[in-house]
PDB file of N, CA and C in Angstrom:
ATOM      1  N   UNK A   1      -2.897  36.162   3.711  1.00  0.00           N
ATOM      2  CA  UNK A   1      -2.663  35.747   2.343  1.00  0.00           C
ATOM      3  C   UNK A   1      -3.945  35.096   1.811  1.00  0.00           C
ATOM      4  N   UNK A   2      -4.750  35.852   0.843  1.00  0.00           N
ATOM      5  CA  UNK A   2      -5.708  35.073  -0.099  1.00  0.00           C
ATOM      6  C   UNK A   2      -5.466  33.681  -0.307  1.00  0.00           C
ATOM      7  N   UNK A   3      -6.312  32.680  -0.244  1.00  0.00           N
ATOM      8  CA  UNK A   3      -6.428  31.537  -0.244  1.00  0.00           C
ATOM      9  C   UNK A   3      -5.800  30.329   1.061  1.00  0.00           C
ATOM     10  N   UNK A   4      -5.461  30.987   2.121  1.00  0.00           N
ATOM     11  CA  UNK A   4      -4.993  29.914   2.972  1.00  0.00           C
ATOM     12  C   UNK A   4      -6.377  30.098   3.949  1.00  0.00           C
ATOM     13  N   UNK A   5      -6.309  29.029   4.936  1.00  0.00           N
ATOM     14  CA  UNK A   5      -7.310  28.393   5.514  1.00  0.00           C
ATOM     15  C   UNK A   5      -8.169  29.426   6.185  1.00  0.00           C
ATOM     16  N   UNK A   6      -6.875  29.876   7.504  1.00  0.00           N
ATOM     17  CA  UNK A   6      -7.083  30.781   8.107  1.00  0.00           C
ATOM     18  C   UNK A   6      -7.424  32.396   7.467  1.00  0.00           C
ATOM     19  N   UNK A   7      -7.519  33.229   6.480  1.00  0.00           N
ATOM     20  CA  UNK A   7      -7.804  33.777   6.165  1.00  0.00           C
ATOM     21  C   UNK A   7      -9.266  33.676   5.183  1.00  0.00           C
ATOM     22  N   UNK A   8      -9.605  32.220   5.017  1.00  0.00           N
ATOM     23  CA  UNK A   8     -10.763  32.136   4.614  1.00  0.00           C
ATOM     24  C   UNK A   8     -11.920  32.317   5.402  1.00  0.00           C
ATOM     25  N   UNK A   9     -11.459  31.177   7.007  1.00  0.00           N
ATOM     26  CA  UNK A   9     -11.946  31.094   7.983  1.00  0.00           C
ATOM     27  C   UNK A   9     -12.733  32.528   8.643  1.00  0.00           C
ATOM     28  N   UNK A  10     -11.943  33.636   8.578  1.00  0.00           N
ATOM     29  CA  UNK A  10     -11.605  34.970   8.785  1.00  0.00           C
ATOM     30  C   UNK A  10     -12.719  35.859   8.008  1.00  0.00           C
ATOM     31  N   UNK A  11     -13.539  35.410   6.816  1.00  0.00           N
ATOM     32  CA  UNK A  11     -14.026  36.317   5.691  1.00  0.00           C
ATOM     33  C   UNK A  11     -15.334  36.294   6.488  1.00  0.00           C
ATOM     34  N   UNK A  12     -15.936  37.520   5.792  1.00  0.00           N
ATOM     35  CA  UNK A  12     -17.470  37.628   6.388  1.00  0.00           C
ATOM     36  C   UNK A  12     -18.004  37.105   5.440  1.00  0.00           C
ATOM     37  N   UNK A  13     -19.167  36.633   6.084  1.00  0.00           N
ATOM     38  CA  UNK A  13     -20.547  35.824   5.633  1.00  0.00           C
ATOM     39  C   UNK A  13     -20.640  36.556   4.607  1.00  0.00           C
ATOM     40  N   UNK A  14     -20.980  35.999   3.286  1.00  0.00           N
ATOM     41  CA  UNK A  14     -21.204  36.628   2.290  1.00  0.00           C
ATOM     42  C   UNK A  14     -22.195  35.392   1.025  1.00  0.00           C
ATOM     43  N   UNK A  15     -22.850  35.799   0.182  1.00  0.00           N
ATOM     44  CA  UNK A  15     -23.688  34.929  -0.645  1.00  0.00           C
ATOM     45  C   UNK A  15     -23.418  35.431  -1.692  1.00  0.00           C
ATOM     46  N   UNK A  16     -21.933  36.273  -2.127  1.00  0.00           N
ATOM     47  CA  UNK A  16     -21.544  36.622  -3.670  1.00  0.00           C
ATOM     48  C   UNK A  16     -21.178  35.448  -4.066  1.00  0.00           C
ATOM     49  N   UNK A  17     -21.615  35.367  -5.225  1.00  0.00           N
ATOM     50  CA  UNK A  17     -21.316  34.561  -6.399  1.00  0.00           C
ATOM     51  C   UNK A  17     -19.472  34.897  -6.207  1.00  0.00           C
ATOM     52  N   UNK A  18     -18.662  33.419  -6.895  1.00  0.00           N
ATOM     53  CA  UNK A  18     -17.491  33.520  -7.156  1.00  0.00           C
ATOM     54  C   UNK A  18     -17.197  33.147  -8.748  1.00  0.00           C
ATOM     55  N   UNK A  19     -15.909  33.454  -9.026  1.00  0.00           N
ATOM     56  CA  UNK A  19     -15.642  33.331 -10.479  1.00  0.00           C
ATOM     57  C   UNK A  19     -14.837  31.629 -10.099  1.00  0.00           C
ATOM     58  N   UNK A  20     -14.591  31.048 -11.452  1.00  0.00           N
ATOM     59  CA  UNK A  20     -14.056  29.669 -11.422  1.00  0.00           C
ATOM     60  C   UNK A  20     -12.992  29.783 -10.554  1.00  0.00           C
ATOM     61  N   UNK A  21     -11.967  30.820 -10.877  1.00  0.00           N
ATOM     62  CA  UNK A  21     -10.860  30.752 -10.507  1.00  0.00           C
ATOM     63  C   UNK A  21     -10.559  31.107  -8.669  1.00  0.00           C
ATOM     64  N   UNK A  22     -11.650  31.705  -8.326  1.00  0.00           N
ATOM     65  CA  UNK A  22     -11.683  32.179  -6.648  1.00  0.00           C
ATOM     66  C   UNK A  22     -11.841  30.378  -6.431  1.00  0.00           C
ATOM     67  N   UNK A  23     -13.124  29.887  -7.139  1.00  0.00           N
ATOM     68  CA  UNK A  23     -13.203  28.819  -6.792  1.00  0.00           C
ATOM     69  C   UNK A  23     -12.221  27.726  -6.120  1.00  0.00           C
ATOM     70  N   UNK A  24     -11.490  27.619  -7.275  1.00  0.00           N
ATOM     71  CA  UNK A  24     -10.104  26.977  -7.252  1.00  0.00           C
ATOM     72  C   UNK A  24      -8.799  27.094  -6.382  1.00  0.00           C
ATOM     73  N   UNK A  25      -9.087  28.734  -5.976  1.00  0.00           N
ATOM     74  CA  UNK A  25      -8.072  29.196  -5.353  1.00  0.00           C
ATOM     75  C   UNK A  25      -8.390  28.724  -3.450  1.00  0.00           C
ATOM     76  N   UNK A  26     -10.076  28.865  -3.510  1.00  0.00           N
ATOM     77  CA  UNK A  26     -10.250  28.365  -2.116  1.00  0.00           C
ATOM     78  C   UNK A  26     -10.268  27.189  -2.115  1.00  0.00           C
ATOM     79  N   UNK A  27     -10.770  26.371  -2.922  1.00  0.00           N
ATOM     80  CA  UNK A  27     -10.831  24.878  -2.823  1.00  0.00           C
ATOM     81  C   UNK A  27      -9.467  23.971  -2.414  1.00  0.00           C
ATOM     82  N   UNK A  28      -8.011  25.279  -2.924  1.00  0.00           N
ATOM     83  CA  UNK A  28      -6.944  24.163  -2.658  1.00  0.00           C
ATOM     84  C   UNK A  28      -6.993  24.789  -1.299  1.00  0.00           C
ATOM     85  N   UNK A  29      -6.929  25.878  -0.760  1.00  0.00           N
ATOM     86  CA  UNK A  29      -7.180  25.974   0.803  1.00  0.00           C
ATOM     87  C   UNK A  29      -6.960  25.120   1.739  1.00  0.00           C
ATOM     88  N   UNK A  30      -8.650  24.649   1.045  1.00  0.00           N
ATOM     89  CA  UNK A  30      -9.198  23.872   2.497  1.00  0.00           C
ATOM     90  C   UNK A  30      -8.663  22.469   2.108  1.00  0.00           C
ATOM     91  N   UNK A  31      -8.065  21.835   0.973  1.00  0.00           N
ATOM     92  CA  UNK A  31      -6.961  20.752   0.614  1.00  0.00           C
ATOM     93  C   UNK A  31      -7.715  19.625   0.124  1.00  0.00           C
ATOM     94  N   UNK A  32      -7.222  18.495   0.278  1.00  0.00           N
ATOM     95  CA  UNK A  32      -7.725  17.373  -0.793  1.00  0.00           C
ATOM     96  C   UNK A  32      -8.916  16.282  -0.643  1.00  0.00           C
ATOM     97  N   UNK A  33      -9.383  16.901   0.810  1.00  0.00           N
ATOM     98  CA  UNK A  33     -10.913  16.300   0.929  1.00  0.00           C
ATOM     99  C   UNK A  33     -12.155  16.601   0.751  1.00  0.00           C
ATOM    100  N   UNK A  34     -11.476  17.969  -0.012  1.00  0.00           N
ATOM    101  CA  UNK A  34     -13.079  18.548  -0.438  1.00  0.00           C
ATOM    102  C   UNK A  34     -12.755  18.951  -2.063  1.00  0.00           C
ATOM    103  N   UNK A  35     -14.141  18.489  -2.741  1.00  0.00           N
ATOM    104  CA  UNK A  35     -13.764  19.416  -4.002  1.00  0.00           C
ATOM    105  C   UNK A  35     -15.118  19.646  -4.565  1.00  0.00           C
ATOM    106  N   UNK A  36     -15.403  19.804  -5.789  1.00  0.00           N
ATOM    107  CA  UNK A  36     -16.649  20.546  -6.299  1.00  0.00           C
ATOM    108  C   UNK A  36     -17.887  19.089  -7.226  1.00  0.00           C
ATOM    109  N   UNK A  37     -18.524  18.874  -6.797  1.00  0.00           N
ATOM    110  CA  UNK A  37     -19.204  17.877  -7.771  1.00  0.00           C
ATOM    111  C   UNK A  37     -20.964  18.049  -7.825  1.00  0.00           C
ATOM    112  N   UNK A  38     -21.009  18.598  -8.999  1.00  0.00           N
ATOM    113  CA  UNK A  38     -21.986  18.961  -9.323  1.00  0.00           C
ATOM    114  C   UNK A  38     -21.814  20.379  -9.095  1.00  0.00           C
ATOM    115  N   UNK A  39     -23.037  21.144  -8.206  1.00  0.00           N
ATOM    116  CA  UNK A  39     -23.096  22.117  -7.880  1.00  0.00           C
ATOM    117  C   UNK A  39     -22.644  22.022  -6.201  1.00  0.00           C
ATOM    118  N   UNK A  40     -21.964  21.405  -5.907  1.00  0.00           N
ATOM    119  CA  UNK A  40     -21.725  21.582  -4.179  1.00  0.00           C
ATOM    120  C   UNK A  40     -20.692  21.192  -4.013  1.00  0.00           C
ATOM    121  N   UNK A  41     -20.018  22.265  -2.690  1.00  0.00           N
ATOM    122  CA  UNK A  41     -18.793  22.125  -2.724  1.00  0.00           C
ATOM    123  C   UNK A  41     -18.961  20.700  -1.359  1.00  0.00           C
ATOM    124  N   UNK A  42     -18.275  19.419  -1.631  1.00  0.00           N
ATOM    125  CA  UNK A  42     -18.259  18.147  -1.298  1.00  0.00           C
ATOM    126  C   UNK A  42     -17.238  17.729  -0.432  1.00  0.00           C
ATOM    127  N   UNK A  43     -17.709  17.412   0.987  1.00  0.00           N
ATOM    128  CA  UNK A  43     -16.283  16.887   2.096  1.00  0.00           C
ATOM    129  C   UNK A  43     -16.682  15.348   1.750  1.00  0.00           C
ATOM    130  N   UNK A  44     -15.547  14.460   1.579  1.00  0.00           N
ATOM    131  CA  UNK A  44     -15.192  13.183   2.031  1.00  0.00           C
ATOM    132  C   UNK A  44     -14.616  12.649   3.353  1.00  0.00           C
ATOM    133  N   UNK A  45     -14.922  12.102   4.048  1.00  0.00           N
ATOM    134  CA  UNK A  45     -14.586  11.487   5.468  1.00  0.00           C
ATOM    135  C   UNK A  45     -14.669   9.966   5.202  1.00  0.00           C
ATOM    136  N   UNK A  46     -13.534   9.114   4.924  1.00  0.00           N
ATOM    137  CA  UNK A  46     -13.458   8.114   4.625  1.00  0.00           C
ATOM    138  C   UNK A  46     -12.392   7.169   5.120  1.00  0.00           C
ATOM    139  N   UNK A  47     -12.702   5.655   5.350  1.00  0.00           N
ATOM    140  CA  UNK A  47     -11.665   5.576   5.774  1.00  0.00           C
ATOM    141  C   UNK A  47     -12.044   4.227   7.474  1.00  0.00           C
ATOM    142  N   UNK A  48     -10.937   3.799   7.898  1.00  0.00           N
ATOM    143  CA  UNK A  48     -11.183   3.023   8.989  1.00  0.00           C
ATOM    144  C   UNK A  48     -11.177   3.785  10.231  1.00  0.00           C
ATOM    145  N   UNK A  49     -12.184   4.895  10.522  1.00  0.00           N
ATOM    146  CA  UNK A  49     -11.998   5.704  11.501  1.00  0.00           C
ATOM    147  C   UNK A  49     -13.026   5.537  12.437  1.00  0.00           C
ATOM    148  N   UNK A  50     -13.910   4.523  12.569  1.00  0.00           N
ATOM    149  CA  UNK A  50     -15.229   4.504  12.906  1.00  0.00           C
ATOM    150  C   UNK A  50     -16.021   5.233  13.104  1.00  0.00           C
ATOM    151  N   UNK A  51     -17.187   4.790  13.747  1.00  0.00           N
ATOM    152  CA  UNK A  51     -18.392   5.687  13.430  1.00  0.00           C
ATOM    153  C   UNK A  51     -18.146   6.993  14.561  1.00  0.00           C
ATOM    154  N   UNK A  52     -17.718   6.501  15.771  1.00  0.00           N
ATOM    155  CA  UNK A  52     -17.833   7.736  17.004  1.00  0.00           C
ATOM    156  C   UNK A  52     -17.167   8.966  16.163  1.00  0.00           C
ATOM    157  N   UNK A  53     -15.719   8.503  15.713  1.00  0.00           N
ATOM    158  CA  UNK A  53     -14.906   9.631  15.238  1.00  0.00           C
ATOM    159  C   UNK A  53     -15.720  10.461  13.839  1.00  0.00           C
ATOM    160  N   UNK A  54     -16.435   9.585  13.196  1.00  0.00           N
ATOM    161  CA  UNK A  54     -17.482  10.362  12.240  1.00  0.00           C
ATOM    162  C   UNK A  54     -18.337  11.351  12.930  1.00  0.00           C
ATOM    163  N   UNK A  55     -19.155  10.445  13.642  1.00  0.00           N
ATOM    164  CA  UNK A  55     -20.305  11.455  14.392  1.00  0.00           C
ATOM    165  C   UNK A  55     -19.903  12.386  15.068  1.00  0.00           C
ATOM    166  N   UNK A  56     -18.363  12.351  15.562  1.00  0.00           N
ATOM    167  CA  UNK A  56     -18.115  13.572  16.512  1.00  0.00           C
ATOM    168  C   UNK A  56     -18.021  14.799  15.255  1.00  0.00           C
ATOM    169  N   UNK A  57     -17.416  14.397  14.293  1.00  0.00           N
ATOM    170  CA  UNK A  57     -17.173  15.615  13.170  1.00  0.00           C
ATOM    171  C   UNK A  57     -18.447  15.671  13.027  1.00  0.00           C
ATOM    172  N   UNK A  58     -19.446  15.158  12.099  1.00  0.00           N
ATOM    173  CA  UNK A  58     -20.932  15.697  12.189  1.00  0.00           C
ATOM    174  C   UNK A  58     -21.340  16.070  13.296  1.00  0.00           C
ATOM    175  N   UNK A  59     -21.224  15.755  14.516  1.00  0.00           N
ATOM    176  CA  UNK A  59     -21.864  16.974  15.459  1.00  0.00           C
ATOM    177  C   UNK A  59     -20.980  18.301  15.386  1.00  0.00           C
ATOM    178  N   UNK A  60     -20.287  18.223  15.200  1.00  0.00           N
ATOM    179  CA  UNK A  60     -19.101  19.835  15.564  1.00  0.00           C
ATOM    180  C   UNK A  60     -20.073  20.120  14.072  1.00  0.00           C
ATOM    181  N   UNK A  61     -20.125  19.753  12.616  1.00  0.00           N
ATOM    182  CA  UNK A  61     -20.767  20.440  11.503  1.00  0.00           C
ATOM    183  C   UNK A  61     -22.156  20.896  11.918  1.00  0.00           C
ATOM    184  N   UNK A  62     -22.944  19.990  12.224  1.00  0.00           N
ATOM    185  CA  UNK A  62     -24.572  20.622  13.028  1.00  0.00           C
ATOM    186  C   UNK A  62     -24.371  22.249  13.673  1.00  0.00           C
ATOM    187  N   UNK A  63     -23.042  21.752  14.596  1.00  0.00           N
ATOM    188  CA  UNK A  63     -23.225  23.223  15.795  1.00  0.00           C
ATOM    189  C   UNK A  63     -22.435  24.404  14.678  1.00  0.00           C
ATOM    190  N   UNK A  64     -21.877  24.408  13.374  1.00  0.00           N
ATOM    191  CA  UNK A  64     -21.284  25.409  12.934  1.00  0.00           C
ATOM    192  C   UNK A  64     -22.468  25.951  11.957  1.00  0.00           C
ATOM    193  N   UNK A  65     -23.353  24.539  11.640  1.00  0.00           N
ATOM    194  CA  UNK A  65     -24.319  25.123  10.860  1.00  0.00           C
ATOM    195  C   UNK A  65     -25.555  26.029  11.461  1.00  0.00           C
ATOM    196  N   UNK A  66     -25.701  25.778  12.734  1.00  0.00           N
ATOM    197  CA  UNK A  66     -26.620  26.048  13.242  1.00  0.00           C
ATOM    198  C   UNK A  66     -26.019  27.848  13.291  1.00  0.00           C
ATOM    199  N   UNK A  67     -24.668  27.635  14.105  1.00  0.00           N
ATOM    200  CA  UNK A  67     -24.478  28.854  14.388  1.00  0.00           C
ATOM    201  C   UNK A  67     -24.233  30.001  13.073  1.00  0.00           C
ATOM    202  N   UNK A  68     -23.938  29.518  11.876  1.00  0.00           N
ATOM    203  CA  UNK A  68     -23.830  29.881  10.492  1.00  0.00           C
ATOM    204  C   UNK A  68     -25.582  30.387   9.939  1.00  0.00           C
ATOM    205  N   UNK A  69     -26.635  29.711  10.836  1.00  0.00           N
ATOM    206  CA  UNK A  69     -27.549  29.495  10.016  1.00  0.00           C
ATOM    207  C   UNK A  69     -27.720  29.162   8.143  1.00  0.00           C
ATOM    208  N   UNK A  70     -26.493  28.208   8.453  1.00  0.00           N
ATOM    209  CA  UNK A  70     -26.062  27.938   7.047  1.00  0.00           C
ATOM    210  C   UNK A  70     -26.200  26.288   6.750  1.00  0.00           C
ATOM    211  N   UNK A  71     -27.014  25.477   6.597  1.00  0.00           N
ATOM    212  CA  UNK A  71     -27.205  24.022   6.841  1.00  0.00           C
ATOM    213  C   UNK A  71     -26.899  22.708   5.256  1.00  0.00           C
ATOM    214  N   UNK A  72     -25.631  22.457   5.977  1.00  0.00           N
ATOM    215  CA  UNK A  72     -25.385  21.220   4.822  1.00  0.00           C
ATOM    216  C   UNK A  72     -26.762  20.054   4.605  1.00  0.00           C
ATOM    217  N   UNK A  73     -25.847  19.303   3.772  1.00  0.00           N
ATOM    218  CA  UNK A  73     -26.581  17.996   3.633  1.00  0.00           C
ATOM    219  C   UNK A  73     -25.353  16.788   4.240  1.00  0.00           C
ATOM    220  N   UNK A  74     -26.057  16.199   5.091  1.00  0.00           N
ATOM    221  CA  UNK A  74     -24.901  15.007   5.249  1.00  0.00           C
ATOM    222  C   UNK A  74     -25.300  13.675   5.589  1.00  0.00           C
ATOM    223  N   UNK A  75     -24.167  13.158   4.917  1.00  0.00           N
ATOM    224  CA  UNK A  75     -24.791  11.310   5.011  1.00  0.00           C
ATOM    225  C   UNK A  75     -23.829  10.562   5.523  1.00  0.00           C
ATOM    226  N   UNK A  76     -24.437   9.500   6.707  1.00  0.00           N
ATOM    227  CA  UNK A  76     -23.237   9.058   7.259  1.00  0.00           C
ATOM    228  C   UNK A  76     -24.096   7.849   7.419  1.00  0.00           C
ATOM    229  N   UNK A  77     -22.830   7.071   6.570  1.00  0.00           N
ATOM    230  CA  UNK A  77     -23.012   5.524   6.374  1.00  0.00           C
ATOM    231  C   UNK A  77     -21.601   4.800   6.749  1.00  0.00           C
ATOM    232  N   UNK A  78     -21.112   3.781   7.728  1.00  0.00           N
ATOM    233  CA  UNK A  78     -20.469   3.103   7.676  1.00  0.00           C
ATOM    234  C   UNK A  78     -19.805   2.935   6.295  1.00  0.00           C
ATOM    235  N   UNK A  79     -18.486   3.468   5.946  1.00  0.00           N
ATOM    236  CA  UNK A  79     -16.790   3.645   6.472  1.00  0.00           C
ATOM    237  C   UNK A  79     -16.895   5.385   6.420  1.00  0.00           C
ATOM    238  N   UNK A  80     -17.635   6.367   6.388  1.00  0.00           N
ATOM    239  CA  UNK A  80     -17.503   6.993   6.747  1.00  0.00           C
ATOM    240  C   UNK A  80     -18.487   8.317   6.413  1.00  0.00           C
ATOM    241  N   UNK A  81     -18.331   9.372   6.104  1.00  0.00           N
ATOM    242  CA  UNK A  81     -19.185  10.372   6.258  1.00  0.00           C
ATOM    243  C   UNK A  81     -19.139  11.315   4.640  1.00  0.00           C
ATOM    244  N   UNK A  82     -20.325  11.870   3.819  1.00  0.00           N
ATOM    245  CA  UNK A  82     -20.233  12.683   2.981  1.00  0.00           C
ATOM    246  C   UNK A  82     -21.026  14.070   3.854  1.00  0.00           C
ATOM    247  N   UNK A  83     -20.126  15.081   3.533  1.00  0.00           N
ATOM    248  CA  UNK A  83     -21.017  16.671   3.686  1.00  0.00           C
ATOM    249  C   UNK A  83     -20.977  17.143   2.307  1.00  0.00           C
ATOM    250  N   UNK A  84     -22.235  17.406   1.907  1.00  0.00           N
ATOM    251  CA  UNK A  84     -22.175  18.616   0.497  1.00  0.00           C
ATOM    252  C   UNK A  84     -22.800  20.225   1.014  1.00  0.00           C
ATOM    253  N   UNK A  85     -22.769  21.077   0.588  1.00  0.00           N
ATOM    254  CA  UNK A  85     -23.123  22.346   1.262  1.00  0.00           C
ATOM    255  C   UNK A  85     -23.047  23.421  -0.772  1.00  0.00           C
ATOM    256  N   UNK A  86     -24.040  24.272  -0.581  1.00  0.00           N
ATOM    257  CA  UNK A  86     -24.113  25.191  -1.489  1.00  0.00           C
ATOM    258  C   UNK A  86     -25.268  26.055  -0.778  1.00  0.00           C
ATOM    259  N   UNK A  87     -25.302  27.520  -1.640  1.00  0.00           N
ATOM    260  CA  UNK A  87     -25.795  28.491  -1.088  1.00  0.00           C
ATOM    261  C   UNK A  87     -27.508  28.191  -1.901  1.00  0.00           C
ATOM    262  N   UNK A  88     -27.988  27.754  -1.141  1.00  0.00           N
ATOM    263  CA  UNK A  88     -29.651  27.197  -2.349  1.00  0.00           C
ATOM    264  C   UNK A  88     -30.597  28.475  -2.735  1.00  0.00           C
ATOM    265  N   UNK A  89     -30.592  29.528  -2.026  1.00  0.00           N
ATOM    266  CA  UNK A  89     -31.262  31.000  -2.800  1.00  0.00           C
ATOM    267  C   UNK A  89     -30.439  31.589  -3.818  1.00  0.00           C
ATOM    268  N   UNK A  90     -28.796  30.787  -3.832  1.00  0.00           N
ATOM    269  CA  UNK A  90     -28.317  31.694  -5.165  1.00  0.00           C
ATOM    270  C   UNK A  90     -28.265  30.487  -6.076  1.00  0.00           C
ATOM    271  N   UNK A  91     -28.579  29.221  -5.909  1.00  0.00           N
ATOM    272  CA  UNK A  91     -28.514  27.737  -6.532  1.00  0.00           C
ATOM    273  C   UNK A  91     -26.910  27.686  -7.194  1.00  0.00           C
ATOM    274  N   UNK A  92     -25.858  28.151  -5.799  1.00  0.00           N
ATOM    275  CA  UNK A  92     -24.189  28.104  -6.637  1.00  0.00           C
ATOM    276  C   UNK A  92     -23.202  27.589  -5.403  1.00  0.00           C
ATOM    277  N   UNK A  93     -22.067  27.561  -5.231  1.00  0.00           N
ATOM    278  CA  UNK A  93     -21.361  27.998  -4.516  1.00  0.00           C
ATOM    279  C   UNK A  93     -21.067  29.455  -4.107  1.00  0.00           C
ATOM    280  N   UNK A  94     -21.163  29.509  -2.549  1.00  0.00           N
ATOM    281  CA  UNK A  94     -20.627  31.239  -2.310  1.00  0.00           C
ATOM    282  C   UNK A  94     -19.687  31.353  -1.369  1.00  0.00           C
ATOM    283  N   UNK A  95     -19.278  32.059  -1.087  1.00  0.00           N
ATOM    284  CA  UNK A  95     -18.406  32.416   0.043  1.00  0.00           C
ATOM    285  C   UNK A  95     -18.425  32.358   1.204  1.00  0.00           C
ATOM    286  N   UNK A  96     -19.832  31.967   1.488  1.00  0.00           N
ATOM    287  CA  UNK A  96     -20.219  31.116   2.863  1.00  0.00           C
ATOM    288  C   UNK A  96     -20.213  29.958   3.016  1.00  0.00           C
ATOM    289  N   UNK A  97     -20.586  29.214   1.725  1.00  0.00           N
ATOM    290  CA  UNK A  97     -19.696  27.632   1.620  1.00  0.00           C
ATOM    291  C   UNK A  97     -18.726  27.901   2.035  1.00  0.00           C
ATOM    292  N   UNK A  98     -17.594  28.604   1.619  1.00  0.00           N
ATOM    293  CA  UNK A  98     -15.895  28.491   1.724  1.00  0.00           C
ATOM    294  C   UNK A  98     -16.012  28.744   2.977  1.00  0.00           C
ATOM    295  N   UNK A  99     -16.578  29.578   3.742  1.00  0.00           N
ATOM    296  CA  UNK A  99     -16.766  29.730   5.165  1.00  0.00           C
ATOM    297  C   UNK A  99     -16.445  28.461   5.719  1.00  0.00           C
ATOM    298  N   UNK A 100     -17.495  28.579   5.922  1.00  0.00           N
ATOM    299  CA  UNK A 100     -18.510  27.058   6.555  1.00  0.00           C
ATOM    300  C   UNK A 100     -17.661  26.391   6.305  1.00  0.00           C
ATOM    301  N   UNK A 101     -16.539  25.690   5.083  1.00  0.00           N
ATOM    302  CA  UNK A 101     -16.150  24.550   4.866  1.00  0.00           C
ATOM    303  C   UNK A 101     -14.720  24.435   5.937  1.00  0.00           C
ATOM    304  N   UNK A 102     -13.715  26.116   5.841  1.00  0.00           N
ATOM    305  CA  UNK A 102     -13.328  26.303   6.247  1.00  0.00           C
ATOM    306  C   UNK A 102     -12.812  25.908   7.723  1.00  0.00           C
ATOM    307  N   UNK A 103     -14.134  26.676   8.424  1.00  0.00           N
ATOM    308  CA  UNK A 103     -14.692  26.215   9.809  1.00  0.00           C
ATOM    309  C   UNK A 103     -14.434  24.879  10.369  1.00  0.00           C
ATOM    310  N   UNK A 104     -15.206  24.198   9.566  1.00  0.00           N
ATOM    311  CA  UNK A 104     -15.105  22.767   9.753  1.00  0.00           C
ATOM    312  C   UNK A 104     -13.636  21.861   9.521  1.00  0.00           C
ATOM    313  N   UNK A 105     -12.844  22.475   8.185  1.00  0.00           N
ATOM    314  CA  UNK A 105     -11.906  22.293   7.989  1.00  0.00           C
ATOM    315  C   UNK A 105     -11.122  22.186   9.198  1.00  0.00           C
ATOM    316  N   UNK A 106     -11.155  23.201   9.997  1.00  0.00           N
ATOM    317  CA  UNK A 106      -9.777  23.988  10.583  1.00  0.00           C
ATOM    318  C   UNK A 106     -10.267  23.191  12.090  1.00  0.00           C
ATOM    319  N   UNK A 107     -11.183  22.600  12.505  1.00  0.00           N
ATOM    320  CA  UNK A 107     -11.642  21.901  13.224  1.00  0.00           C
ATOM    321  C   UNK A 107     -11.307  20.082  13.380  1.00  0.00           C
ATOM    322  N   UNK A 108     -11.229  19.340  11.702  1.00  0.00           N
ATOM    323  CA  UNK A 108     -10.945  19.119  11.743  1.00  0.00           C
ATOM    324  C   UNK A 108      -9.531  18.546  11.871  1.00  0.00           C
ATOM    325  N   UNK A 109      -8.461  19.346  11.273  1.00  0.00           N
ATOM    326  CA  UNK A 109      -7.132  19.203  11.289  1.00  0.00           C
ATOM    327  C   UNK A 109      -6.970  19.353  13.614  1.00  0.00           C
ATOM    328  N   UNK A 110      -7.425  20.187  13.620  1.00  0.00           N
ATOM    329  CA  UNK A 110      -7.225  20.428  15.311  1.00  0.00           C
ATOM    330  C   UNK A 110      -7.596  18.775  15.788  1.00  0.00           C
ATOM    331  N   UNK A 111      -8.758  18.216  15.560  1.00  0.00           N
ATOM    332  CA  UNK A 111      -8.748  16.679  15.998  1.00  0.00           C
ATOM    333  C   UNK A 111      -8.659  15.406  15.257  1.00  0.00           C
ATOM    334  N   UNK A 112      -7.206  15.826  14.906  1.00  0.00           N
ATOM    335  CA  UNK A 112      -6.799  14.226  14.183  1.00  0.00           C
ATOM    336  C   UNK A 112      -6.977  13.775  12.872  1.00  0.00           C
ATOM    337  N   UNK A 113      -8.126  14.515  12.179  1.00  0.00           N
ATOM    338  CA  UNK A 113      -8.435  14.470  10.703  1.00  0.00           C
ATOM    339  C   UNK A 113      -7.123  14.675   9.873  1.00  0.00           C
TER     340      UNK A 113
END
């Protein structure tokens, strides 16, 4: 089914441009910790979870980016963690964001997020 996690998770690497509405349709997907600000699609990790449980999610994001050759931006400051991610040769969101976010998504729900 278009728009659930696992079938996003599922899509091939791709750097097409999306219309607003794909936008929207993946964004509720991956659910209410990520959404769009500015030009990048934006994870929040917030919260009294400390730092180990942060850094373990930023390391699992490093090893998806690496293996994606697809590399966020992330900042991790005590109470918790920002990831932003966009496709920077098309300067948009693409379908490898939704990937990638996916990925990470479906990673986190598996540990406790």
């Amino acid at each position: 089914m278009p728009g659930d996690l696992d079938s996003l998770n599922d899509q091939t690497i791709s750097k097409a441009t999306l219309t607003e509405a794909q936008i929207r349709e993946q964004i509720a997907a991956l659910g209410s910790r990520w959404t769009i600000d500015g030009g990048d699609l934006k994870l929040e990790l917030k919260g009294p979870v400390g730092m180990a449980k942060c850094g373990a999610a930023v390391a699992h994001a490093t090893q998806i980016a690496d293996e994606m050759n697809h590399h966020p931006t992330i900042h991790m400051e005590y109470p918790g963690t920002t990831l932003r991610i966009h496709t920077h040769d098309k300067k948009a969101i693409t379908m490898i964001d939704f990937v990638y976010a996916a990925r990470l998504e479906g990673w986190l729900r598996r540990n406790g997020w």
